[in-house]
C-alpha atoms as a PDB file:
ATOM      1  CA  UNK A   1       0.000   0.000   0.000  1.00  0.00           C
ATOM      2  CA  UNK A   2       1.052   3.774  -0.740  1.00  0.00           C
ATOM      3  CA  UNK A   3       2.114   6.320   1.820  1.00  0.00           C
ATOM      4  CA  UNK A   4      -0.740   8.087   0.255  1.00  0.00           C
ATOM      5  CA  UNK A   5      -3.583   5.342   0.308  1.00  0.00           C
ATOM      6  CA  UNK A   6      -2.347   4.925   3.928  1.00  0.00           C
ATOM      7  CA  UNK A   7      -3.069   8.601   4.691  1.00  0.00           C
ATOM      8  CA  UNK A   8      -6.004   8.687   3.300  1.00  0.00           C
ATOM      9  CA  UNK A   9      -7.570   5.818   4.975  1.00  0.00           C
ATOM     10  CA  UNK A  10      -6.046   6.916   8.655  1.00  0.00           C
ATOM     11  CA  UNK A  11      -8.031  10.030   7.736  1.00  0.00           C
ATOM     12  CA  UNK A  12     -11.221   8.302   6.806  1.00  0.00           C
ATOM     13  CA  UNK A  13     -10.703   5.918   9.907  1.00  0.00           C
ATOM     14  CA  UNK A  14     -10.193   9.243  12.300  1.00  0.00           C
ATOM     15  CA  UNK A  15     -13.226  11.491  10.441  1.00  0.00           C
ATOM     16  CA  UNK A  16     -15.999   8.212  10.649  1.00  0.00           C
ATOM     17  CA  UNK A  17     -14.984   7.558  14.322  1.00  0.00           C
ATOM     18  CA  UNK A  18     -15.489  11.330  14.477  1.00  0.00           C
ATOM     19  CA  UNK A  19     -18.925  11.219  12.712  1.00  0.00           C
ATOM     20  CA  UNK A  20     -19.716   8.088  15.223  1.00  0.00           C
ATOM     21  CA  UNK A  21     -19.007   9.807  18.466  1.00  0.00           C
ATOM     22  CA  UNK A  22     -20.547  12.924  17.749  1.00  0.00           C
ATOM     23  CA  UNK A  23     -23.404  11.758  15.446  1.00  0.00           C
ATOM     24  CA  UNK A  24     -23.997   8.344  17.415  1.00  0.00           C
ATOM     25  CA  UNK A  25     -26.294   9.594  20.426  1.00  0.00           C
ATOM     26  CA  UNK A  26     -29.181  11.878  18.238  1.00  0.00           C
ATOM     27  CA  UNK A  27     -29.551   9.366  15.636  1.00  0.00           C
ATOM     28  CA  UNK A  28     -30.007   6.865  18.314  1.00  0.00           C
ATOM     29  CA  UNK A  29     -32.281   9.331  20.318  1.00  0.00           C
ATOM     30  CA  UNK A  30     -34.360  10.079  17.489  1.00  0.00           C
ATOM     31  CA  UNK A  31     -34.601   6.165  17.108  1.00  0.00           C
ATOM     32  CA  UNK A  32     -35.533   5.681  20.616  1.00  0.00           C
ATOM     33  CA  UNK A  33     -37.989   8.352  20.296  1.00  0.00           C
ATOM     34  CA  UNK A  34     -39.544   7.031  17.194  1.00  0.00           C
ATOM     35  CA  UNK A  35     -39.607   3.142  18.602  1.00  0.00           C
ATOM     36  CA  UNK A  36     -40.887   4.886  22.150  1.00  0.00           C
ATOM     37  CA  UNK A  37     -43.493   6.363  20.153  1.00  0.00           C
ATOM     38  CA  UNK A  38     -44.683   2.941  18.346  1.00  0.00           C
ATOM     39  CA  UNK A  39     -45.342   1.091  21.167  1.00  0.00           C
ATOM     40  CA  UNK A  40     -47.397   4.003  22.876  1.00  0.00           C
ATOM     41  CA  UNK A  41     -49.470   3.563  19.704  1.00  0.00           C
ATOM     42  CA  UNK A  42     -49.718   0.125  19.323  1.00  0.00           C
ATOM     43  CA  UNK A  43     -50.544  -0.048  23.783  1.00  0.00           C
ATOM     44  CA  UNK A  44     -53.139   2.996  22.773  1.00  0.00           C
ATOM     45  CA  UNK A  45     -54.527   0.848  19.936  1.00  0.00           C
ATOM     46  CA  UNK A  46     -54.597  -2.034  21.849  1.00  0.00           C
ATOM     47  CA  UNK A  47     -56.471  -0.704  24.874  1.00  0.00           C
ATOM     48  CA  UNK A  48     -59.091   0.776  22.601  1.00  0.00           C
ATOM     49  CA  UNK A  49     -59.848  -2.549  20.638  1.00  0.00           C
ATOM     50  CA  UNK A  50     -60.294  -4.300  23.837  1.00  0.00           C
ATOM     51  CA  UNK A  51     -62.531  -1.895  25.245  1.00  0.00           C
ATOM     52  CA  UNK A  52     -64.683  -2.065  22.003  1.00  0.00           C
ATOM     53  CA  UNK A  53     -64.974  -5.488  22.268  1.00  0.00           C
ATOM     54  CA  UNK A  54     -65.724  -5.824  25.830  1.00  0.00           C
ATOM     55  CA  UNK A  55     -68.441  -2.588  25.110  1.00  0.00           C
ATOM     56  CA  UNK A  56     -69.703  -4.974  22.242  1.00  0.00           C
ATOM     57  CA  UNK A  57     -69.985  -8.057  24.529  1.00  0.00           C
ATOM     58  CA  UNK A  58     -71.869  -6.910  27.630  1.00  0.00           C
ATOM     59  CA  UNK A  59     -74.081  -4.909  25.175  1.00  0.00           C
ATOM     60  CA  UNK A  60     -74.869  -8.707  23.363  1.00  0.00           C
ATOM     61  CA  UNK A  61     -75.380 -10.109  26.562  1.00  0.00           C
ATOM     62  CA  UNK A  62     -77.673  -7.275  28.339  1.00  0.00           C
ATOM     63  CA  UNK A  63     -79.419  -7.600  24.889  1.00  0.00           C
ATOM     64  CA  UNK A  64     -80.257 -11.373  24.895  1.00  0.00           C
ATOM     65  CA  UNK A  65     -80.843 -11.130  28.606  1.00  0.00           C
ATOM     66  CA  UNK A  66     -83.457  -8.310  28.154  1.00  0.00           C
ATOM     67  CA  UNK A  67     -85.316  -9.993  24.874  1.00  0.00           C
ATOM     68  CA  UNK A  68     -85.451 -13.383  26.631  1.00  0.00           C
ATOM     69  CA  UNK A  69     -87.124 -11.145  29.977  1.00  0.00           C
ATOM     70  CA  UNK A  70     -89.390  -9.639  27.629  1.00  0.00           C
ATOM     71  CA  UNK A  71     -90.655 -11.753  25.074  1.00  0.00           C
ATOM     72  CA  UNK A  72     -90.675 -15.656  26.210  1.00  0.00           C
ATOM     73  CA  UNK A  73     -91.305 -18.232  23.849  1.00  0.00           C
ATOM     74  CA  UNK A  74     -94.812 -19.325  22.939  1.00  0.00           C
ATOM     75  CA  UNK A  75     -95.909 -22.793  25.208  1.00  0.00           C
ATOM     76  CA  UNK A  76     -95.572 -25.914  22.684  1.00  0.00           C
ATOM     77  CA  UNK A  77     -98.362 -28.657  23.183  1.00  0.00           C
ATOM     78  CA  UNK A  78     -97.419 -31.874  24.550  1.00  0.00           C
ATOM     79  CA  UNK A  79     -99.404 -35.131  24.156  1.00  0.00           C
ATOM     80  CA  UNK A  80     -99.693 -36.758  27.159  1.00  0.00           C
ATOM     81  CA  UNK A  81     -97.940 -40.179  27.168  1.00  0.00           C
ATOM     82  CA  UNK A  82     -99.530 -43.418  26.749  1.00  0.00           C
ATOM     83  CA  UNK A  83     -99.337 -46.131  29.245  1.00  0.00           C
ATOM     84  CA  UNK A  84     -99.305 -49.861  28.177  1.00  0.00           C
END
């Protein structure tokens, strides 16, 4: 390798662990921030669907209750039984 290729890539090693150090903690805060940020979301979205289904299931239930309260079925006719 050339005195020059060696330069150069001393250079580029010093100047990306430059970049690293300084650039390192607000790329990985704004990560943070955006992953934070998902699962607030996705905890949000998940509370909501379970309180529309649980909303949805006690309103089927208070429904059948009521209806069956309400309106009972008609009596059916029974023969009486035969005895041998």
């Amino acid at each position: 390798m050339n005195p020059l290729r060696r330069q150069a890539l001393g250079t580029g090693a010093v100047a990306g662990a430059a970049c690293a150090a300084c650039c390192a903690p607000p790329v990985l805060a704004a990560l943070g921030v955006t992953l934070g940020l998902a699962v607030l979301a996705g905890v949000v979205a998940g509370i909501a669907v379970a309180v529309a289904v649980a909303v949805i299931g006690v309103t089927a239930v208070s429904a059948r209750r009521s209806r069956a309260r309400r309106d009972p079925p008609p009596p059916v006719a029974v023969a009486a039984p035969r005895r041998r």
